[in-house]
PDB file of N, CA and C in Angstrom:
ATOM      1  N   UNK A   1     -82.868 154.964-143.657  1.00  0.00           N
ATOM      2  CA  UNK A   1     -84.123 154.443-143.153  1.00  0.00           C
ATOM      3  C   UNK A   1     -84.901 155.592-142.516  1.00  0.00           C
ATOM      4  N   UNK A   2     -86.095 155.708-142.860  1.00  0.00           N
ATOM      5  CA  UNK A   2     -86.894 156.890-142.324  1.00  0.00           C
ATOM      6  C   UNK A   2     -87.508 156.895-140.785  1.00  0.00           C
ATOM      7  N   UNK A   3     -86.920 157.963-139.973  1.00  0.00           N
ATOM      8  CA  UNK A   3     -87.553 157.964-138.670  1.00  0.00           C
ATOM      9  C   UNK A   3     -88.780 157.309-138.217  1.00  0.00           C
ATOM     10  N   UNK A   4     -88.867 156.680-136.733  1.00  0.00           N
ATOM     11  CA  UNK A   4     -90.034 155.943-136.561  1.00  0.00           C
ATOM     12  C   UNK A   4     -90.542 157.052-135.439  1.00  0.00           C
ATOM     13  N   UNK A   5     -92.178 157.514-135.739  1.00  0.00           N
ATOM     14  CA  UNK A   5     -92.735 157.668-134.770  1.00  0.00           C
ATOM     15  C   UNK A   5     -94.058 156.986-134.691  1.00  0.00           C
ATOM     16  N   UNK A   6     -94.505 156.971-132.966  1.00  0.00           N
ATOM     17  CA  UNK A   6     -95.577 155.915-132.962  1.00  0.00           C
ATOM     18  C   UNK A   6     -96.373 156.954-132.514  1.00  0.00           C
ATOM     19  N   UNK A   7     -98.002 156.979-133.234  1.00  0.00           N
ATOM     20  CA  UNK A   7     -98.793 158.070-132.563  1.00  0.00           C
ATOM     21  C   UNK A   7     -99.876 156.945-132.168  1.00  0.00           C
ATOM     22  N   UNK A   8    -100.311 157.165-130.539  1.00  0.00           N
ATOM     23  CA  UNK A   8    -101.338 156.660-130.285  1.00  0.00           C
ATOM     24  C   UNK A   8    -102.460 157.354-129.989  1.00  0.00           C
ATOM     25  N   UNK A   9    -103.242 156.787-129.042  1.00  0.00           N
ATOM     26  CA  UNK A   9    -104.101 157.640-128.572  1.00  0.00           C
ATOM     27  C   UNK A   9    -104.728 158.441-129.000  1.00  0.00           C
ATOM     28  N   UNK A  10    -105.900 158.140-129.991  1.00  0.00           N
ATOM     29  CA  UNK A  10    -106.507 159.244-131.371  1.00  0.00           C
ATOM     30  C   UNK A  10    -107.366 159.898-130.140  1.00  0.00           C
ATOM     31  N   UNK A  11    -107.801 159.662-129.356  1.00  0.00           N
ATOM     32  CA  UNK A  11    -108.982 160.354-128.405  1.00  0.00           C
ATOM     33  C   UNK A  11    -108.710 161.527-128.191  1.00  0.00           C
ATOM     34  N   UNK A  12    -107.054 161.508-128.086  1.00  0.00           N
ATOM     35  CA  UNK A  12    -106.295 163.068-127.525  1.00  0.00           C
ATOM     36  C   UNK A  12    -105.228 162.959-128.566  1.00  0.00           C
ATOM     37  N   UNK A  13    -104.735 163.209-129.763  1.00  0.00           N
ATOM     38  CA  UNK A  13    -103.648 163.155-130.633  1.00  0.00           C
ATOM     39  C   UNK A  13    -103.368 164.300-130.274  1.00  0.00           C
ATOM     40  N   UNK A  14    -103.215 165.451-129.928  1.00  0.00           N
ATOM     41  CA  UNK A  14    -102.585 166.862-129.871  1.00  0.00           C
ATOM     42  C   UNK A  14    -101.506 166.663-129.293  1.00  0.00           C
ATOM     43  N   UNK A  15    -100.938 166.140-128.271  1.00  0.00           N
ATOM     44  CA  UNK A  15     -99.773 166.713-127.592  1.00  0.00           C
ATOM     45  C   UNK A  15     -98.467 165.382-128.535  1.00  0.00           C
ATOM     46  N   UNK A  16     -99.114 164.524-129.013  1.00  0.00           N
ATOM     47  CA  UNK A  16     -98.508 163.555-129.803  1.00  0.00           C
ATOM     48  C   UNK A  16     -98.202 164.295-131.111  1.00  0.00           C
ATOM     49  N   UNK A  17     -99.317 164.723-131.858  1.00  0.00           N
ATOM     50  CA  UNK A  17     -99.037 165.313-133.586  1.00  0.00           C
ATOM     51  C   UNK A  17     -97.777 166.547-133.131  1.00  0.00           C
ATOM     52  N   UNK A  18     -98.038 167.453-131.932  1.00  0.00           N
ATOM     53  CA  UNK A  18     -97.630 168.240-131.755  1.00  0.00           C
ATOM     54  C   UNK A  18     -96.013 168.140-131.514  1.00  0.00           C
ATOM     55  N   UNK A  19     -95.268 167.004-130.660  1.00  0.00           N
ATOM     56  CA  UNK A  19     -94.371 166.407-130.244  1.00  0.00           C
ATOM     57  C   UNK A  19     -93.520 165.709-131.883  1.00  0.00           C
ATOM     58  N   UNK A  20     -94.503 165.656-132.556  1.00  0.00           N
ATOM     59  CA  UNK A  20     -93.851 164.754-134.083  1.00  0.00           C
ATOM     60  C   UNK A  20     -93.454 165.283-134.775  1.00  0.00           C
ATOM     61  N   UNK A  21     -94.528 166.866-134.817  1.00  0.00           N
ATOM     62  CA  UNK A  21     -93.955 168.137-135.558  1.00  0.00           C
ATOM     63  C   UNK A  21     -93.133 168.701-135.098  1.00  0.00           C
ATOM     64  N   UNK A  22     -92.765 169.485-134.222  1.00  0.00           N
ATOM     65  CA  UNK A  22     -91.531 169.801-133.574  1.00  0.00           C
ATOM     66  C   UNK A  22     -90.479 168.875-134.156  1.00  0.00           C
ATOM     67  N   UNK A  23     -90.292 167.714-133.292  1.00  0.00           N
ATOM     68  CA  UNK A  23     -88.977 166.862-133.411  1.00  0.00           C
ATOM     69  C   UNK A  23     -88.958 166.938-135.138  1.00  0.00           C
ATOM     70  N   UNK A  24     -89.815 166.984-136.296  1.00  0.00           N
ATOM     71  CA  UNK A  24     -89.519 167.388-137.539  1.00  0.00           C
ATOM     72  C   UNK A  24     -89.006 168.224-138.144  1.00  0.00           C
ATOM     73  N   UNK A  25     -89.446 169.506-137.267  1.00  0.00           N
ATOM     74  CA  UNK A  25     -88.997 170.543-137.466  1.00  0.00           C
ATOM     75  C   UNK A  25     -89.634 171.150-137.856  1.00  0.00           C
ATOM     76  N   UNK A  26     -90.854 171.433-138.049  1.00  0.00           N
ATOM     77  CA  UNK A  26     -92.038 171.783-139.270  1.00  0.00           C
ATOM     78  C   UNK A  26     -93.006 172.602-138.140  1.00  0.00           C
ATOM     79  N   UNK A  27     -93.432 174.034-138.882  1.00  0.00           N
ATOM     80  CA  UNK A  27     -94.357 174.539-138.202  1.00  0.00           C
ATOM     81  C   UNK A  27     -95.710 174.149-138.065  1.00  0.00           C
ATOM     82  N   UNK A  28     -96.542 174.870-138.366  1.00  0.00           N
ATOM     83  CA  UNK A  28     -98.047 174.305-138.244  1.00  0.00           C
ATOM     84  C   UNK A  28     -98.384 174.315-139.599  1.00  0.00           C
ATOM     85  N   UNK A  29     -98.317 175.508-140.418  1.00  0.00           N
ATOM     86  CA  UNK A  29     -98.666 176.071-141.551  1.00  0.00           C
ATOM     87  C   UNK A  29     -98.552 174.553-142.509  1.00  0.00           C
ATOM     88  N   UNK A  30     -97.072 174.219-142.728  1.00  0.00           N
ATOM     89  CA  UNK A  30     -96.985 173.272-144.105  1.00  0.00           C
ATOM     90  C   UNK A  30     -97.384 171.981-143.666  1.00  0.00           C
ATOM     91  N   UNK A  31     -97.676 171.111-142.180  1.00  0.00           N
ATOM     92  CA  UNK A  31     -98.395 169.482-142.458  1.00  0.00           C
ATOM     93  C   UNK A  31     -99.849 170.362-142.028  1.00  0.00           C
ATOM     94  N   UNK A  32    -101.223 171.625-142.045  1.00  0.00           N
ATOM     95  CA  UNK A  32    -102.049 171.610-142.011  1.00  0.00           C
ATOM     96  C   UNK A  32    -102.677 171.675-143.771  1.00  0.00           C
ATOM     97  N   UNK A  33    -101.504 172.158-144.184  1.00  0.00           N
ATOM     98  CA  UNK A  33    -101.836 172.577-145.701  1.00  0.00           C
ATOM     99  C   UNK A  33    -101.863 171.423-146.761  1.00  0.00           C
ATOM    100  N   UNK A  34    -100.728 170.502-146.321  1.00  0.00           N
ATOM    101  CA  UNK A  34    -100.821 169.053-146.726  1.00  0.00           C
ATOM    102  C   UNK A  34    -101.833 168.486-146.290  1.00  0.00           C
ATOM    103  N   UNK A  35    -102.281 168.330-145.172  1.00  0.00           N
ATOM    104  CA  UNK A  35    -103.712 167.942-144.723  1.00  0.00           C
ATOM    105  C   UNK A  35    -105.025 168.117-145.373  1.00  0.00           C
ATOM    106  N   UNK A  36    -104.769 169.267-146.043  1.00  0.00           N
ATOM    107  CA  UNK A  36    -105.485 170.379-146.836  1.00  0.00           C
ATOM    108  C   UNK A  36    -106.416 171.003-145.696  1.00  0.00           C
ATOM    109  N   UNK A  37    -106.087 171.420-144.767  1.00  0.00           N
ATOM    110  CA  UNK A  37    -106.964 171.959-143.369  1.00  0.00           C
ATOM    111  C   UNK A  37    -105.980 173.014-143.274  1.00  0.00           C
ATOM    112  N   UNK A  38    -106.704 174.069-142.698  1.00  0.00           N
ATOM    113  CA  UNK A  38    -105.548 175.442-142.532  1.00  0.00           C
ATOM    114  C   UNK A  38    -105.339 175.263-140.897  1.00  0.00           C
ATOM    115  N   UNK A  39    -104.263 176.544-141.050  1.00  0.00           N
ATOM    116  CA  UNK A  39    -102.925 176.219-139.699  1.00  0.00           C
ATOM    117  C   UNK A  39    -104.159 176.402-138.472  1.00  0.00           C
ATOM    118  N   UNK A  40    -105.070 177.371-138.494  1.00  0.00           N
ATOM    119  CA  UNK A  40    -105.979 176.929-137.228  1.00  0.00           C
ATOM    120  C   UNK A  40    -106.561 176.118-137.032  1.00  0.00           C
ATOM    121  N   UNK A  41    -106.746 175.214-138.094  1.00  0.00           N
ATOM    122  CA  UNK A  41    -107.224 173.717-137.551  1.00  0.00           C
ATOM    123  C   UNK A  41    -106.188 172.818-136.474  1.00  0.00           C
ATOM    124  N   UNK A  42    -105.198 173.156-137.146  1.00  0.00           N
ATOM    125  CA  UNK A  42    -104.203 171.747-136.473  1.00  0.00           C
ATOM    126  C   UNK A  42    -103.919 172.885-134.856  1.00  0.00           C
ATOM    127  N   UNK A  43    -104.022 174.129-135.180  1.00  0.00           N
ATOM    128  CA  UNK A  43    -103.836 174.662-133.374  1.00  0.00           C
ATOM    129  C   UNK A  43    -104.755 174.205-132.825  1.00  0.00           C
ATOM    130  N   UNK A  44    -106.591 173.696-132.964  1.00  0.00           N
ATOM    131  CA  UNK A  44    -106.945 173.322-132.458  1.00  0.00           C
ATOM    132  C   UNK A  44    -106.889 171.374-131.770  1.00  0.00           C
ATOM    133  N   UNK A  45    -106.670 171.099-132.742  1.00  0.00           N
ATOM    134  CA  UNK A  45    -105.896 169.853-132.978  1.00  0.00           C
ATOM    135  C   UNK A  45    -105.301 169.885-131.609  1.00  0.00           C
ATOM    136  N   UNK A  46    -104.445 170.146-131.869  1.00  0.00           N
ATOM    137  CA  UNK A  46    -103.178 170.048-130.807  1.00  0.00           C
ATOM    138  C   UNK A  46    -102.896 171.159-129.787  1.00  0.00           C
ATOM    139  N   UNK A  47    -104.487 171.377-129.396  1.00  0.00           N
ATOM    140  CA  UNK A  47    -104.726 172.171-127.836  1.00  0.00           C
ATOM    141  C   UNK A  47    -105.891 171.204-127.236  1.00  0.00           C
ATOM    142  N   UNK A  48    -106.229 170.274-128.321  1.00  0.00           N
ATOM    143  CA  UNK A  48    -107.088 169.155-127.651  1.00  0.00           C
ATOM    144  C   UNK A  48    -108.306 169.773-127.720  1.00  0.00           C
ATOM    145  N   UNK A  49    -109.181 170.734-129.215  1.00  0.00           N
ATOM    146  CA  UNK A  49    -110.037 171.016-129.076  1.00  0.00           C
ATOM    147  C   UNK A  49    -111.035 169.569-129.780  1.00  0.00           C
ATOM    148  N   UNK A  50    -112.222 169.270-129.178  1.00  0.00           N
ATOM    149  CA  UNK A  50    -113.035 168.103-130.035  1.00  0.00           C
ATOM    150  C   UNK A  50    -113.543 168.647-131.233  1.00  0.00           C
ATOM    151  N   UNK A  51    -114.272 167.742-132.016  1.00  0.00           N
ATOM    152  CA  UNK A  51    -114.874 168.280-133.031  1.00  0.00           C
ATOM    153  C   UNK A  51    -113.540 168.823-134.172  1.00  0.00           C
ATOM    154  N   UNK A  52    -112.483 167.805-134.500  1.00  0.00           N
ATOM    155  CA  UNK A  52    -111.978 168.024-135.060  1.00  0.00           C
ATOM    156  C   UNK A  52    -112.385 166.948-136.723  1.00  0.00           C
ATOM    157  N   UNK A  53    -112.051 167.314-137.880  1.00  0.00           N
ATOM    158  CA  UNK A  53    -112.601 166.829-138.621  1.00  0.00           C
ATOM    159  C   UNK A  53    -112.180 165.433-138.732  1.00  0.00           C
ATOM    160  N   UNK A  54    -113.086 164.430-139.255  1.00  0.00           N
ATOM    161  CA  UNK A  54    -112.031 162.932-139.201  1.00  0.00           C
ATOM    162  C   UNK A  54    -111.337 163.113-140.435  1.00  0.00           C
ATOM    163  N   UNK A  55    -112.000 163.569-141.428  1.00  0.00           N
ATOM    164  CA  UNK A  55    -111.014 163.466-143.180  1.00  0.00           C
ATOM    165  C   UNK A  55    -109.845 163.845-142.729  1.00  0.00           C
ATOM    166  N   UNK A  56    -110.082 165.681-141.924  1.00  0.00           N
ATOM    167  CA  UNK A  56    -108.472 165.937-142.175  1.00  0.00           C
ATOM    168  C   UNK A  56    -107.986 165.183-141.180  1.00  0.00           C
ATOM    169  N   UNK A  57    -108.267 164.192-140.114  1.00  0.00           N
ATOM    170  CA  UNK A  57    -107.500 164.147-138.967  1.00  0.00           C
ATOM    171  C   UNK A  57    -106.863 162.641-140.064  1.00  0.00           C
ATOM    172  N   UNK A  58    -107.289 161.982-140.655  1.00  0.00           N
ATOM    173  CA  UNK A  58    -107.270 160.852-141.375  1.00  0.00           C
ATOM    174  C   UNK A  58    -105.950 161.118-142.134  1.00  0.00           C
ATOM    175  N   UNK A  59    -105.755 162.360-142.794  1.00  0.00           N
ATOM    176  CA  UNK A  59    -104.776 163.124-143.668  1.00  0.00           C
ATOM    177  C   UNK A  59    -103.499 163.252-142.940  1.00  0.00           C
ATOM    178  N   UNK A  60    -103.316 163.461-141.666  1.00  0.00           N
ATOM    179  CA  UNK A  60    -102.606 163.834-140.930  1.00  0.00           C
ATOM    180  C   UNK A  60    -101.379 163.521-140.712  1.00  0.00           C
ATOM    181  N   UNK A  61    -101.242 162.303-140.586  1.00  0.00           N
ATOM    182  CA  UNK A  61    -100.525 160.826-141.198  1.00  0.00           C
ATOM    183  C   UNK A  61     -99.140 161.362-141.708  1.00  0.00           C
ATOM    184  N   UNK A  62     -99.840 161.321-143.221  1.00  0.00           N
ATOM    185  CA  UNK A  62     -99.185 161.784-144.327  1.00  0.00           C
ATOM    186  C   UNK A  62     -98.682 163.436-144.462  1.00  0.00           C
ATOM    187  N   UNK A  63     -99.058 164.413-143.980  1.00  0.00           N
ATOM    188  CA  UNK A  63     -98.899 165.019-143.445  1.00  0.00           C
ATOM    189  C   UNK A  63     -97.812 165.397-142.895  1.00  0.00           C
ATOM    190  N   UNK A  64     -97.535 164.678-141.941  1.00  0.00           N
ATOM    191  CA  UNK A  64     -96.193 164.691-141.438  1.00  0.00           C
ATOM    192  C   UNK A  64     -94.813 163.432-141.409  1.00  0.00           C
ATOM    193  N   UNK A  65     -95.574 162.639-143.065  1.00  0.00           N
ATOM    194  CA  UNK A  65     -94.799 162.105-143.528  1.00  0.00           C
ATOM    195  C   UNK A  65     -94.506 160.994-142.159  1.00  0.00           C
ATOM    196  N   UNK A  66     -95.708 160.374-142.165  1.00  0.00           N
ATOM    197  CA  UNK A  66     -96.218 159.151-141.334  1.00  0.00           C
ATOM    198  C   UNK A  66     -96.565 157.985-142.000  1.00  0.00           C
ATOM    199  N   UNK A  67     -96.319 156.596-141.777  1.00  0.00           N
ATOM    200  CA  UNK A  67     -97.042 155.916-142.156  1.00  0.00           C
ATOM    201  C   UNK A  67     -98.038 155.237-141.052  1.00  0.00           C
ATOM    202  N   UNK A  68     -99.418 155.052-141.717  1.00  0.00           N
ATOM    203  CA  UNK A  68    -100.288 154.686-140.513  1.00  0.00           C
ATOM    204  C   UNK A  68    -100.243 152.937-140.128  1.00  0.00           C
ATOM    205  N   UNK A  69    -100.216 152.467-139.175  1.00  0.00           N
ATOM    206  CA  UNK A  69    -100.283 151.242-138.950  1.00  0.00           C
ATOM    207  C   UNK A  69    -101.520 150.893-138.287  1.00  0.00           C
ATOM    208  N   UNK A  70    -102.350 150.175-138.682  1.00  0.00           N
ATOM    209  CA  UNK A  70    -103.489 150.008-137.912  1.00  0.00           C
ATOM    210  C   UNK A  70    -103.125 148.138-137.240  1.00  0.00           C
TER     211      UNK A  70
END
């Protein structure tokens, strides 16, 4: 059965995406590239910069091999 993580809080997702990747094991490089956004996007991402894109943030998900629950 595949690991459960719950990401909330889209206002601030950084310290969450950041916390999901780790415990995955996965650097920045391969879920920004799946995203199709490069690795300085997701550092900004997950230093809590705004103005992050919604497509790739939408991508993100999957990415790190998420499923989204709305």
């Amino acid at each position: 059965m595949p690991e459960e993580s719950t990401l909330t809080g889209w206002s601030k997702p950084g310290g969450p995406v950041r916390g999901i990747r780790l415990s995955k094991g996965l650097g920045q490089a391969a879920p920004a590239t799946r995203a199709k956004g490069a690795r300085s996007w997701l550092a900004r991402v997950e230093a809590g910069h705004r103005g992050a894109e919604p497509e790739l943030l939408l991508r993100l998900p999957a990415a790190l091999d998420l499923t989204p629950v709305l």
